[in-house]
N, C-alpha and C. Protein backbone atom coordinates (compact mmCIF):
# COMPACT_ATOMS: atom_id res chain seq x y z
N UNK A 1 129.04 97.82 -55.90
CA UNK A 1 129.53 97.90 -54.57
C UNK A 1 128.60 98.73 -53.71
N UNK A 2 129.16 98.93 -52.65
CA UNK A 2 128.26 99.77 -51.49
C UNK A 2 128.69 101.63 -52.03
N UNK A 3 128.81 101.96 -52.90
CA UNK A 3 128.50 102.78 -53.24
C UNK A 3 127.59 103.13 -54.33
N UNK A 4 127.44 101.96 -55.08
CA UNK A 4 126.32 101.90 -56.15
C UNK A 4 125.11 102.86 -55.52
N UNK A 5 124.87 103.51 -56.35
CA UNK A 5 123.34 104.40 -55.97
C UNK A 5 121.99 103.58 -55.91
N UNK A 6 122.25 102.65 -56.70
CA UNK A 6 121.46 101.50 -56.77
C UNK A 6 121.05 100.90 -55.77
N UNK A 7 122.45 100.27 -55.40
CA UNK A 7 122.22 99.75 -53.63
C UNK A 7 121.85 100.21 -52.36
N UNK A 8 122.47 101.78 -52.62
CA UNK A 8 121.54 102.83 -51.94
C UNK A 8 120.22 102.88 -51.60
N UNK A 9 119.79 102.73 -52.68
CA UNK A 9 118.10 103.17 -53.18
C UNK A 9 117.32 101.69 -52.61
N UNK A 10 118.05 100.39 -53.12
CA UNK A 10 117.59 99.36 -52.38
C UNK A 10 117.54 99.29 -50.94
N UNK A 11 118.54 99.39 -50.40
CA UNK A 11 118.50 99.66 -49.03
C UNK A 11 117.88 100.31 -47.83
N UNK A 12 117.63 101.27 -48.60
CA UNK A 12 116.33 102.61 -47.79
C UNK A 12 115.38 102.59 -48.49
N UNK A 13 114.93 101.72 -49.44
CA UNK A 13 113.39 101.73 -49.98
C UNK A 13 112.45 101.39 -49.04
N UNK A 14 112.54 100.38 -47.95
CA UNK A 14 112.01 99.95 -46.66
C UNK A 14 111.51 101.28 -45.58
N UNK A 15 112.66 101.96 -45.39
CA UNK A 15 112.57 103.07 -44.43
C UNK A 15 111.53 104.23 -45.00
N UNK A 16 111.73 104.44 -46.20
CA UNK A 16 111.24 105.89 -46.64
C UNK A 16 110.10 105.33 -47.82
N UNK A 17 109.50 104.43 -47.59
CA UNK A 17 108.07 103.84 -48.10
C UNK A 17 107.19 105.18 -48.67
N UNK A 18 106.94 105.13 -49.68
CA UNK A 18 105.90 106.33 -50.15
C UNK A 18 104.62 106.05 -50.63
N UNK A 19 104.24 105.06 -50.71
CA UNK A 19 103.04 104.74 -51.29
C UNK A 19 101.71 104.97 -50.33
N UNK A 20 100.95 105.69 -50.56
CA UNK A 20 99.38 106.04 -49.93
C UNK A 20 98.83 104.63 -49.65
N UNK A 21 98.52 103.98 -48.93
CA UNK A 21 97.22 102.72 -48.92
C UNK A 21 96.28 103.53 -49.22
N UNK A 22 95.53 102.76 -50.17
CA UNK A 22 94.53 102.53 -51.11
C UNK A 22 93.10 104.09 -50.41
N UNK A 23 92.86 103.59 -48.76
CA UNK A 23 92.01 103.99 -48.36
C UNK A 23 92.24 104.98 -47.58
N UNK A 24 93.46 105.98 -46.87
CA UNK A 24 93.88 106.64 -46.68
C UNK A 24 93.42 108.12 -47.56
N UNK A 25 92.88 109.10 -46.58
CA UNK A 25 92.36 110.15 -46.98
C UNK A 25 93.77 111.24 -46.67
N UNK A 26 94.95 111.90 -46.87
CA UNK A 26 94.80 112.70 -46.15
C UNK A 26 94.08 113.88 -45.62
N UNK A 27 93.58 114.60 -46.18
CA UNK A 27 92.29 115.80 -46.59
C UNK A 27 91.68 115.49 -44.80
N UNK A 28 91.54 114.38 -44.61
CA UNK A 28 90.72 114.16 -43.14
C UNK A 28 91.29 114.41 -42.12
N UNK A 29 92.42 114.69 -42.15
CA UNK A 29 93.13 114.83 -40.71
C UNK A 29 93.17 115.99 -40.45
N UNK A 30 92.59 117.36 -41.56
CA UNK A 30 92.41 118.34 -41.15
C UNK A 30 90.88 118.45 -41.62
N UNK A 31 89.93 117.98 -40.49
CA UNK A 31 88.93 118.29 -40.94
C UNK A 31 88.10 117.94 -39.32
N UNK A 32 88.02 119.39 -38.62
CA UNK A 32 88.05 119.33 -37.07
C UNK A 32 86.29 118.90 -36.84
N UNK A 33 85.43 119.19 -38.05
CA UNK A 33 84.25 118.77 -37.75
C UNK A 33 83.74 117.60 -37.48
N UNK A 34 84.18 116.31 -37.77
CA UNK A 34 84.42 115.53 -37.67
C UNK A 34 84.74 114.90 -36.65
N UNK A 35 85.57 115.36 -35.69
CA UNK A 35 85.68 115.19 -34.41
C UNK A 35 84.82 115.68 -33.38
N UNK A 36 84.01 116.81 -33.92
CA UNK A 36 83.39 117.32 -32.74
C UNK A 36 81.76 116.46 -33.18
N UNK A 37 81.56 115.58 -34.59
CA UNK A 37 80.55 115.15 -34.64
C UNK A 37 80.35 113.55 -33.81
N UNK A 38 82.13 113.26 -33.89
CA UNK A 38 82.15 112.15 -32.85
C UNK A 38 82.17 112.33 -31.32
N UNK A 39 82.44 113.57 -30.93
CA UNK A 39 82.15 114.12 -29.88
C UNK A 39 80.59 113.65 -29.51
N UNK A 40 79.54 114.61 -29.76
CA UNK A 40 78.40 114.02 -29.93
C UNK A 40 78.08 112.58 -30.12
N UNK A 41 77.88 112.15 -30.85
CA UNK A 41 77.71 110.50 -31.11
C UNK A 41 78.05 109.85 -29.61
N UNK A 42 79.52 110.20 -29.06
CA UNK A 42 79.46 109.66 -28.04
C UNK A 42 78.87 110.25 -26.68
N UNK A 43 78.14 111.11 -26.90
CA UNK A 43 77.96 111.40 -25.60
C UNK A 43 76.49 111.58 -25.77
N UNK A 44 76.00 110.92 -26.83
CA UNK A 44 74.86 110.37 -27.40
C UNK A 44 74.40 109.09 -26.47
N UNK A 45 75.57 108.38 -27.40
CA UNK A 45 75.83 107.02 -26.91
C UNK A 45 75.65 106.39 -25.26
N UNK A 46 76.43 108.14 -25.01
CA UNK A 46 76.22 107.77 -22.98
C UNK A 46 75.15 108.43 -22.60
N UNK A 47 74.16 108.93 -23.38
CA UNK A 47 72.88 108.87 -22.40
C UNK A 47 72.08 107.34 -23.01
N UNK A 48 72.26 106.74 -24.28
CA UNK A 48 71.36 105.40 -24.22
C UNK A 48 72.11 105.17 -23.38
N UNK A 49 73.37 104.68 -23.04
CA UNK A 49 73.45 103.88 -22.33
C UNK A 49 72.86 103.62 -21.11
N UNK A 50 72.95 104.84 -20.72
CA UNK A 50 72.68 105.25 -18.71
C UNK A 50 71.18 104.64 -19.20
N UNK A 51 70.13 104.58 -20.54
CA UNK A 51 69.24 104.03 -20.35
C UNK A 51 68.78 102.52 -20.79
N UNK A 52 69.90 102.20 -21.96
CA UNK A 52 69.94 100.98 -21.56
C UNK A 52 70.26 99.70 -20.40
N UNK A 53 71.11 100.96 -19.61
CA UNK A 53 71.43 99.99 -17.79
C UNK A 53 70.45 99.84 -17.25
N UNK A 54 69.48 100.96 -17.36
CA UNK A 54 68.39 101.18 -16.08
C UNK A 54 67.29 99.79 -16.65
N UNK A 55 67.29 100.36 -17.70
CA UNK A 55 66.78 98.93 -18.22
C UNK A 55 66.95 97.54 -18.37
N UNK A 56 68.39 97.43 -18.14
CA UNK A 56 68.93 96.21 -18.12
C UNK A 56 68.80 95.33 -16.39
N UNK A 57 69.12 96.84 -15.61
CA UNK A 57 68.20 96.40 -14.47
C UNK A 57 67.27 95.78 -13.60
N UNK A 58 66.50 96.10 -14.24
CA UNK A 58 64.94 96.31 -14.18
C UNK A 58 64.63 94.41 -15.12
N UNK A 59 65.23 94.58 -16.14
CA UNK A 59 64.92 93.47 -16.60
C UNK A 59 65.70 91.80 -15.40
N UNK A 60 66.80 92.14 -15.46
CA UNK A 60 67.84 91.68 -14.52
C UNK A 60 67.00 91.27 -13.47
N UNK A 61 66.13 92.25 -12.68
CA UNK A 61 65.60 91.65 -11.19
C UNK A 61 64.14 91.32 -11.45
N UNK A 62 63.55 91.66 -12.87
CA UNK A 62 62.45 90.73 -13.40
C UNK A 62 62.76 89.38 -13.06
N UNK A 63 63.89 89.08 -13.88
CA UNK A 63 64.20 87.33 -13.83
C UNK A 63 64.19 87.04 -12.99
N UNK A 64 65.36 87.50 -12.03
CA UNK A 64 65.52 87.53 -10.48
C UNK A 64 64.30 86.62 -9.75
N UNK A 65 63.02 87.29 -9.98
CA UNK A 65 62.00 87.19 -9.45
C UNK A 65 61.18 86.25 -9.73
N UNK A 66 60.91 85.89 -11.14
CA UNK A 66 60.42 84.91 -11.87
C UNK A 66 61.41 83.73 -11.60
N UNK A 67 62.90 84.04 -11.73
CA UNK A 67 63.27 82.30 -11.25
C UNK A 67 62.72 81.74 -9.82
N UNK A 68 63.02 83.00 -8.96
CA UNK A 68 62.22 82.71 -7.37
C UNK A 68 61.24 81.80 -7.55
N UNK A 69 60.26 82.71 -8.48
CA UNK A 69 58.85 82.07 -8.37
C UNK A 69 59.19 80.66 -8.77
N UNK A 70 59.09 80.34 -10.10
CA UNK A 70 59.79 78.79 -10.25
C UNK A 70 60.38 77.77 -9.61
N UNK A 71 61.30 78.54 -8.82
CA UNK A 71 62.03 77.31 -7.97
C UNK A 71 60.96 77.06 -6.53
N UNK A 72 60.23 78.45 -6.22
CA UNK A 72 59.01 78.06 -5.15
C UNK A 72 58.23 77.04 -5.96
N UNK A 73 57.70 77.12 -6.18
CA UNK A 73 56.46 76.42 -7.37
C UNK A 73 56.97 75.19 -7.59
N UNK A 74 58.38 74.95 -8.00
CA UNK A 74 58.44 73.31 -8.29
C UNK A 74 58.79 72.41 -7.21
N UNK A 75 59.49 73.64 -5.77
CA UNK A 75 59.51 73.40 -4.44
C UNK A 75 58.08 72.47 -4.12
N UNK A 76 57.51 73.18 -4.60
CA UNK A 76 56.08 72.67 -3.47
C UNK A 76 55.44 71.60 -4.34
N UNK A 77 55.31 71.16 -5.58
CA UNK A 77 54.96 70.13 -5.98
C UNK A 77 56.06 68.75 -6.62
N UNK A 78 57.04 69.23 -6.07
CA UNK A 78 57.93 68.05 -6.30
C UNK A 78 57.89 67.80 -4.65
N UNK A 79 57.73 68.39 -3.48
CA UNK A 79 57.42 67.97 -2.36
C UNK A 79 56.40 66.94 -2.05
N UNK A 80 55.20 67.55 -2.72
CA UNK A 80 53.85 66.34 -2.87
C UNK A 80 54.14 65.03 -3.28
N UNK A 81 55.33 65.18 -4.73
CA UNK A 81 55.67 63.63 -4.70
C UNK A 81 55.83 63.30 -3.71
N UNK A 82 57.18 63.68 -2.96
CA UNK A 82 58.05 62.97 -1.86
C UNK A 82 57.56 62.51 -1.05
N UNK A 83 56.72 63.39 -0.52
CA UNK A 83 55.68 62.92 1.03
C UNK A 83 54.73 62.26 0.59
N UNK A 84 54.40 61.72 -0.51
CA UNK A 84 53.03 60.69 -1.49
C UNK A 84 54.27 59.51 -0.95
N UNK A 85 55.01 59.11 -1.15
CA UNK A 85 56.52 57.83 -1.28
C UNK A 85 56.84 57.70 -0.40
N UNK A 86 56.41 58.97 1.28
CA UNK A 86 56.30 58.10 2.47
C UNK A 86 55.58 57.03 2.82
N UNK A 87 54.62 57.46 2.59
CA UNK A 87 53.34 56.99 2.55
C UNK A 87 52.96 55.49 1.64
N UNK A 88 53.75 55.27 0.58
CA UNK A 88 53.23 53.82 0.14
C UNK A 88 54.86 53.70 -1.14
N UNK A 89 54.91 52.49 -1.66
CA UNK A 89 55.62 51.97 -2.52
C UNK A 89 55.71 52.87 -3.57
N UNK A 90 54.58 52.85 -4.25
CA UNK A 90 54.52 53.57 -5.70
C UNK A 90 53.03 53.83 -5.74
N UNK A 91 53.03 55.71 -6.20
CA UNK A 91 51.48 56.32 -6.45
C UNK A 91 51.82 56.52 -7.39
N UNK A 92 50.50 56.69 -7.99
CA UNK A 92 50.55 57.50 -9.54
C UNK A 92 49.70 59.20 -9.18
N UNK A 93 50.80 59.74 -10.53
CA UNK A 93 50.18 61.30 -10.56
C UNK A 93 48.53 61.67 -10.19
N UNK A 94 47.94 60.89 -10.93
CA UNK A 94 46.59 61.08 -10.39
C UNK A 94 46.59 61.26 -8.88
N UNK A 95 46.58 60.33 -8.52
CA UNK A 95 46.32 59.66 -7.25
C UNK A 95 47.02 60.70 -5.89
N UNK A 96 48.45 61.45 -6.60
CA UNK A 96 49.08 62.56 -6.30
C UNK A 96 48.09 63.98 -5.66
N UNK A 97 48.10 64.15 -6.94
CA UNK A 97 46.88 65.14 -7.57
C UNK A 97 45.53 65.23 -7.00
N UNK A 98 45.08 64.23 -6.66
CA UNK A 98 43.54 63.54 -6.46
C UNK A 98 43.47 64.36 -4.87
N UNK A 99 44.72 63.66 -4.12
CA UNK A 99 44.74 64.23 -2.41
C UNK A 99 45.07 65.80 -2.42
N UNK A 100 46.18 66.65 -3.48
CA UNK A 100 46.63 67.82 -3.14
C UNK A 100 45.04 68.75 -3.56
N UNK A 101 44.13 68.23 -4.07
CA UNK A 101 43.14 69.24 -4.12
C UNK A 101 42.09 68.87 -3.21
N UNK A 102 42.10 67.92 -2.37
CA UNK A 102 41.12 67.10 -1.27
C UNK A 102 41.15 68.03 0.08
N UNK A 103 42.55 68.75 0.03
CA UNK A 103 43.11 69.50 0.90
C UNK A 103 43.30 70.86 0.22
N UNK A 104 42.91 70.84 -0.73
CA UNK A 104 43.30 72.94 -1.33
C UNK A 104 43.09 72.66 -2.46
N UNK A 105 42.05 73.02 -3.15
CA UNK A 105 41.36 73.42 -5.06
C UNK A 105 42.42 74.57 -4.97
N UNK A 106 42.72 75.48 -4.45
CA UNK A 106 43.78 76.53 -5.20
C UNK A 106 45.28 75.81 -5.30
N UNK A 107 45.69 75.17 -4.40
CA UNK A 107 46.93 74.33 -4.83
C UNK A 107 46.85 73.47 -5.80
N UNK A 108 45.79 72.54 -5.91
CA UNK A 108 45.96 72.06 -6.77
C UNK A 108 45.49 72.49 -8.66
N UNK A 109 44.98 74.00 -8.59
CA UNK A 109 44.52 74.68 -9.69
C UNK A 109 46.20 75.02 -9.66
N UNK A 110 46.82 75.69 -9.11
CA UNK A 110 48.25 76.23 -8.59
C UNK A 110 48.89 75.84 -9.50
N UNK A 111 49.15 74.24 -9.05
CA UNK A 111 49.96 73.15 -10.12
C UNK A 111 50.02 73.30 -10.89
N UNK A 112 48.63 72.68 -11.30
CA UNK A 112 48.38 72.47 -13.17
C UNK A 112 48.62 73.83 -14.20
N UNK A 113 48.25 74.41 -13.17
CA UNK A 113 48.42 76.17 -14.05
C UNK A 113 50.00 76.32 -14.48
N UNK A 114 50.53 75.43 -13.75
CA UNK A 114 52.07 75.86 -13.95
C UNK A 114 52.84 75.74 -15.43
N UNK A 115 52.92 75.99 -16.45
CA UNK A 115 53.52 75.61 -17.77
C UNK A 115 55.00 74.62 -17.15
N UNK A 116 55.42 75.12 -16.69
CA UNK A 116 56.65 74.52 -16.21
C UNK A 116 56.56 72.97 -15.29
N UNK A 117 55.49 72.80 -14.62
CA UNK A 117 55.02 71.66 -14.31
C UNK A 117 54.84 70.49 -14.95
N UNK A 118 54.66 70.68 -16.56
CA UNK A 118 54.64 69.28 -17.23
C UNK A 118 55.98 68.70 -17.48
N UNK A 119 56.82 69.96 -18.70
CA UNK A 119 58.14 69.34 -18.96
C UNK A 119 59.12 69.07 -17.52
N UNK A 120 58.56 69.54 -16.13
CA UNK A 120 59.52 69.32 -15.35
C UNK A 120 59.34 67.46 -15.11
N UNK A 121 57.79 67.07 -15.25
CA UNK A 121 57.90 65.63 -14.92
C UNK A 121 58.11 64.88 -15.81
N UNK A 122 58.11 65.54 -17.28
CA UNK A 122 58.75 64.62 -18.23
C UNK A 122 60.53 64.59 -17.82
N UNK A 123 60.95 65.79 -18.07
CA UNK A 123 62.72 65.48 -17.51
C UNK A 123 62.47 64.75 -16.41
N UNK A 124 61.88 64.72 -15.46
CA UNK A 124 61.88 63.59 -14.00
C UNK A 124 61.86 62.25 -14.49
N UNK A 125 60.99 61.86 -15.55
CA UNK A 125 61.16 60.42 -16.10
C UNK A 125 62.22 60.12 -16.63
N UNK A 126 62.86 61.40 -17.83
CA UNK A 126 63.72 61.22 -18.49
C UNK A 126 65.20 60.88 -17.37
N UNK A 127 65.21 61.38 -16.40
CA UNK A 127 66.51 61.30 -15.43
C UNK A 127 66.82 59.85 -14.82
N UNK A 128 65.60 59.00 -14.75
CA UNK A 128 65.50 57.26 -14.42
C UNK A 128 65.93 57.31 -12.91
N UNK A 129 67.11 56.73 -12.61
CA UNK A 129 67.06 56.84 -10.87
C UNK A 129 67.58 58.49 -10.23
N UNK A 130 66.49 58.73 -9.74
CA UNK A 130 66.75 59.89 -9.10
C UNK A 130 67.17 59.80 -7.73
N UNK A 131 68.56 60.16 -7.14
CA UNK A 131 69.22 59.69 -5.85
C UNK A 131 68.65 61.26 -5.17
N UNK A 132 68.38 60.72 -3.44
CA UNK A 132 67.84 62.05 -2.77
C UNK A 132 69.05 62.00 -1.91
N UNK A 133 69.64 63.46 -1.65
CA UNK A 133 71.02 63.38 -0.85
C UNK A 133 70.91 64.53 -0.01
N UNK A 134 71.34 64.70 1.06
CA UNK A 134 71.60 66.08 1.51
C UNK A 134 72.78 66.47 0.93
N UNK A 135 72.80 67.74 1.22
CA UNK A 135 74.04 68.64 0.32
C UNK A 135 75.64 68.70 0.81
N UNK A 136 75.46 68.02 2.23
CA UNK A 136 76.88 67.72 2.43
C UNK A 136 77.35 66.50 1.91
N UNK A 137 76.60 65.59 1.58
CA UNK A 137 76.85 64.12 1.11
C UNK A 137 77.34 64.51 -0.39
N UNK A 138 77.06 65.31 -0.73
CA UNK A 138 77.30 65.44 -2.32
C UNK A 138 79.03 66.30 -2.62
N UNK A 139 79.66 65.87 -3.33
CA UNK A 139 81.17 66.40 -3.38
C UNK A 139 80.91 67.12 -4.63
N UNK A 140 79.92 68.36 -5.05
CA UNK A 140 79.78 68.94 -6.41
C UNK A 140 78.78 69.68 -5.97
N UNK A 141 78.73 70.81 -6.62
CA UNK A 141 78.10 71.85 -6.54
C UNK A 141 76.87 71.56 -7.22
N UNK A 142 75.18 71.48 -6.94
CA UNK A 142 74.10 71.31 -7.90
C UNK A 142 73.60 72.59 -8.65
N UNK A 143 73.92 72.79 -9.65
CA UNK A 143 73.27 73.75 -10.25
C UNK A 143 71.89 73.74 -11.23
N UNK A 144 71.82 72.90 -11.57
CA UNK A 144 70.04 72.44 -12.09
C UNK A 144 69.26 72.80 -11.39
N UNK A 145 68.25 73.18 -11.63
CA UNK A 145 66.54 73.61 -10.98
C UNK A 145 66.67 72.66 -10.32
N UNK A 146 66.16 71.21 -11.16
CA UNK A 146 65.50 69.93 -10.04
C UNK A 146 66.13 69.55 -9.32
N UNK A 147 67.62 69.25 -9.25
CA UNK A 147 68.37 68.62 -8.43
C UNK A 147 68.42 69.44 -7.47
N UNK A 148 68.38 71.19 -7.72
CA UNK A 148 68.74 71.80 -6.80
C UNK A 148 67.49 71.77 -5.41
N UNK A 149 66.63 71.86 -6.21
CA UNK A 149 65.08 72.07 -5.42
C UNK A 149 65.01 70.35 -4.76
N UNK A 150 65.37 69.33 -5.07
CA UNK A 150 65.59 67.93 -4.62
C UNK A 150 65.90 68.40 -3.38
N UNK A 151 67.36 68.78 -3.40
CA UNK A 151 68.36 68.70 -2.56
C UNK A 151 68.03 69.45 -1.41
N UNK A 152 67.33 70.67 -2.06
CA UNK A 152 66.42 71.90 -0.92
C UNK A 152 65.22 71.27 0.19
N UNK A 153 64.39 70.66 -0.67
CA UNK A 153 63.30 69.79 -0.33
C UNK A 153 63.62 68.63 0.66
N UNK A 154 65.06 67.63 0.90
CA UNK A 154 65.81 66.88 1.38
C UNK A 154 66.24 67.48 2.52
N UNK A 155 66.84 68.78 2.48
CA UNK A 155 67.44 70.18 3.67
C UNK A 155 66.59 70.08 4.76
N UNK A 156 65.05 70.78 4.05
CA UNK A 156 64.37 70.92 4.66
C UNK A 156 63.57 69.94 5.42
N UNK A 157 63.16 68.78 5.14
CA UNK A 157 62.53 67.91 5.68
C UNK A 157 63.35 66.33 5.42
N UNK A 158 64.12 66.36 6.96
CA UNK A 158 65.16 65.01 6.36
C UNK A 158 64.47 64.03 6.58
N UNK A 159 63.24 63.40 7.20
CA UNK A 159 62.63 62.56 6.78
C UNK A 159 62.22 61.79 5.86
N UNK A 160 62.69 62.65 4.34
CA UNK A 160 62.44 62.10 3.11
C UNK A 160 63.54 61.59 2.59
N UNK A 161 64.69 61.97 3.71
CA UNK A 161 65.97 61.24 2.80
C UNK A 161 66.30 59.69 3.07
N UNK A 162 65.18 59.37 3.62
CA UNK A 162 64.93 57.71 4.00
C UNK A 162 64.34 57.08 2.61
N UNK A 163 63.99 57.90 2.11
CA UNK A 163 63.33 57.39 0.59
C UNK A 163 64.31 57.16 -0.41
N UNK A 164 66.02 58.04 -0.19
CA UNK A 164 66.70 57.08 -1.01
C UNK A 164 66.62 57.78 -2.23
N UNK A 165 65.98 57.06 -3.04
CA UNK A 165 65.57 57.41 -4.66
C UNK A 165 64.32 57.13 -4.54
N UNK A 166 64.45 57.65 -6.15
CA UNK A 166 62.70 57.20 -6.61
C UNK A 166 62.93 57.32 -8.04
N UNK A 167 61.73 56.94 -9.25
CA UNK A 167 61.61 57.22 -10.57
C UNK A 167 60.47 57.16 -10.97
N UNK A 168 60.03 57.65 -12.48
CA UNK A 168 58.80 58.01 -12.82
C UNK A 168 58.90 57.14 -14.07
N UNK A 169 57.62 55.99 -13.90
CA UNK A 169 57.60 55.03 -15.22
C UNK A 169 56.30 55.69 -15.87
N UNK A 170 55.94 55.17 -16.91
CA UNK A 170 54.92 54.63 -18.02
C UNK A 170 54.38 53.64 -17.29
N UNK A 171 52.87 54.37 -17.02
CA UNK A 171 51.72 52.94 -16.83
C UNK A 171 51.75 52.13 -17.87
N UNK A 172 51.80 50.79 -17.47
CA UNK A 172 51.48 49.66 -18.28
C UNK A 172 49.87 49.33 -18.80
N UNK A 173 49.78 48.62 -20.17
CA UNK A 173 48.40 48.38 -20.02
C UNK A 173 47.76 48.98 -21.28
N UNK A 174 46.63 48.82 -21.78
CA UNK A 174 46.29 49.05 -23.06
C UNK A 174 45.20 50.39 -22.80
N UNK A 175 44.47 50.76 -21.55
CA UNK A 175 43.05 51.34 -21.46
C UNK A 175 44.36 53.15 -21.13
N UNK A 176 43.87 53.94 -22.32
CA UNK A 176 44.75 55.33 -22.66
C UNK A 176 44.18 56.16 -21.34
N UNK A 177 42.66 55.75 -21.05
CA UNK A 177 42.34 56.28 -19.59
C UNK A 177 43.01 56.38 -18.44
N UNK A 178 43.74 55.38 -18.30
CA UNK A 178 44.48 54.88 -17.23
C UNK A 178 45.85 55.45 -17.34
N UNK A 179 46.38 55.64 -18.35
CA UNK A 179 47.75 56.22 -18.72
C UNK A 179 47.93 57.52 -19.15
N UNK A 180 46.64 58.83 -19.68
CA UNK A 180 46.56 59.78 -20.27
C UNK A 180 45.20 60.73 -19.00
N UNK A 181 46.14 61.64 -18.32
CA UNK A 181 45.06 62.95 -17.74
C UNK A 181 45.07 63.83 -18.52
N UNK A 182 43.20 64.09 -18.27
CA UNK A 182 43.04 65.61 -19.38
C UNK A 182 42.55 66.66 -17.97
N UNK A 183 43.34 67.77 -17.74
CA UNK A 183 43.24 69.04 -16.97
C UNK A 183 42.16 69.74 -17.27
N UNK A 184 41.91 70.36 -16.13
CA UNK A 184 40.52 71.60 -16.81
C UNK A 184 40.93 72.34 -17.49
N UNK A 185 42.41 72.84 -17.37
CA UNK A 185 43.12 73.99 -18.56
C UNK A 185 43.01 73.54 -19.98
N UNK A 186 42.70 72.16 -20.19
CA UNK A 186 43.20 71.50 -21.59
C UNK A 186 44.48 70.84 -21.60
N UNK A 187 45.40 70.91 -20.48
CA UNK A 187 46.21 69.88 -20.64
C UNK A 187 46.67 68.76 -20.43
N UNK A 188 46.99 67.99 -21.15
CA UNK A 188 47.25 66.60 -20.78
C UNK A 188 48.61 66.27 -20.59
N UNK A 189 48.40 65.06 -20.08
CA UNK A 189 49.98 64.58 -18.98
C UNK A 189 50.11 63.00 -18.73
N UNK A 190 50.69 62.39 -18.93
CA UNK A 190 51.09 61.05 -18.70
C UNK A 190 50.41 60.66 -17.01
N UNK A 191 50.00 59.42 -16.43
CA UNK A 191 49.80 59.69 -15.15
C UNK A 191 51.06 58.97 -14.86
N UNK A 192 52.04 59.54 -14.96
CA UNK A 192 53.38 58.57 -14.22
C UNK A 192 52.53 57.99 -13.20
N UNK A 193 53.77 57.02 -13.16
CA UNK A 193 54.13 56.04 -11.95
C UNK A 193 55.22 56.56 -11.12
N UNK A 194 55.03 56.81 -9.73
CA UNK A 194 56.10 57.12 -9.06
C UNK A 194 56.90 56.18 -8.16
N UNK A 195 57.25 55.49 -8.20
CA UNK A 195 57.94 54.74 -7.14
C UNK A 195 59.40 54.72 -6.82
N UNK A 196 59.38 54.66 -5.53
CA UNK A 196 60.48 54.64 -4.75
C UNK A 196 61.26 53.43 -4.66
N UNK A 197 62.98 54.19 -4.12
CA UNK A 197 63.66 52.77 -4.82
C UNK A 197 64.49 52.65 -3.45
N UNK A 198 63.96 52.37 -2.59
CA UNK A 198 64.60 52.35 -1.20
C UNK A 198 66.17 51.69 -1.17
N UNK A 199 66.39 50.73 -1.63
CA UNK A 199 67.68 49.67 -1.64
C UNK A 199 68.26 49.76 -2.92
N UNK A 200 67.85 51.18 -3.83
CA UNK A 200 69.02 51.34 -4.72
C UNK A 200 70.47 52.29 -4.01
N UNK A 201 71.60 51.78 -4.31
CA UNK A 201 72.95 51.73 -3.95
C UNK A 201 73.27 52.90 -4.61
């Protein structure tokens, strides 16, 4: 019955639990050095920090600066396409290239110097119809480099938004001359084909 001592003992075994876990020191809870060594540690901790911020900073408006540069830089030679596609049906990179240094050897050293200049015209091929829009026509926010710098490039000079689209093929044809530029840096580059796609929908 409910006086069994037994049942007792079952009943409040829950409440009055005695068993140590395994990893439980007590000895540590009186042991004030310990606290004053975490004291330290943290106020350790808050001078890296104050110098990991300053640094984080500093790195922070590095990028800052370097994306600038980038998005200038692909500004101005994804422009050269555009205004090449006023001018006729379809040029090729060469032919691009050939006029931007006819008019400036440092722009066109500029370019090629760019690491970011090649894979940007391979993704340009890889993208197939590229639509030119101003930024109110568009119901979405552009966050990509190219589209964004498109769309910038379009802002700025709406004359080019008569061009519509455009895309970057593979020369046809067997002679690798005709399809493969070698740079004074050493690098080489497909000579796309650029053409414009006026009456794509």
């Amino acid at each position: 019955g409910r006086g069994n001592p037994e049942f007792l003992k079952t009943l409040l075994t829950p409440l009055f639990f005695t068993k140590t876990p395994k990893m439980f020191n007590v000895n540590k809870i009186f042991q004030p050095q310990d606290l004053f060594a975490k004291k330290q540690r943290n106020e350790n901790d808050s001078n890296l920090n104050a110098e990991d911020e300053e640094y984080i900073l500093k790195e922070i408006e590095r990028e800052k600066i370097l994306r600038e540069q980038k998005e200038a830089q692909t500004f101005f030679y994804l422009s050269q396409i555009l205004f090449s596609l006023l001018e006729h049906e379809k040029v090729d990179l060469h032919g691009i290239l050939k006029k931007v240094r006819l008019i400036s050897e440092e722009n066109y050293f500029s370019i090629i110097n760019q690491t970011h200049f090649y894979p940007t015209l391979i993704e340009l091929h890889q993208m197939g119809e590229i639509i030119l829009r101003f930024k109110d026509e568009l119901d979405f926010e552009v966050i990509d480099l190219i589209p964004r710098v498109l769309t910038r490039i379009v802002e700025k000079h709406p004359e080019l938004r008569e061009l519509n689209a455009f895309r970057l093929l593979v020369p046809e044809g067997n002679s690798q001359t005709m399809q493969i530029m070698q740079f004074e840096n050493g690098y080489c580059m497909t000579n796309f084909i650029i053409e414009k796609r006026v009456d794509l929908q």
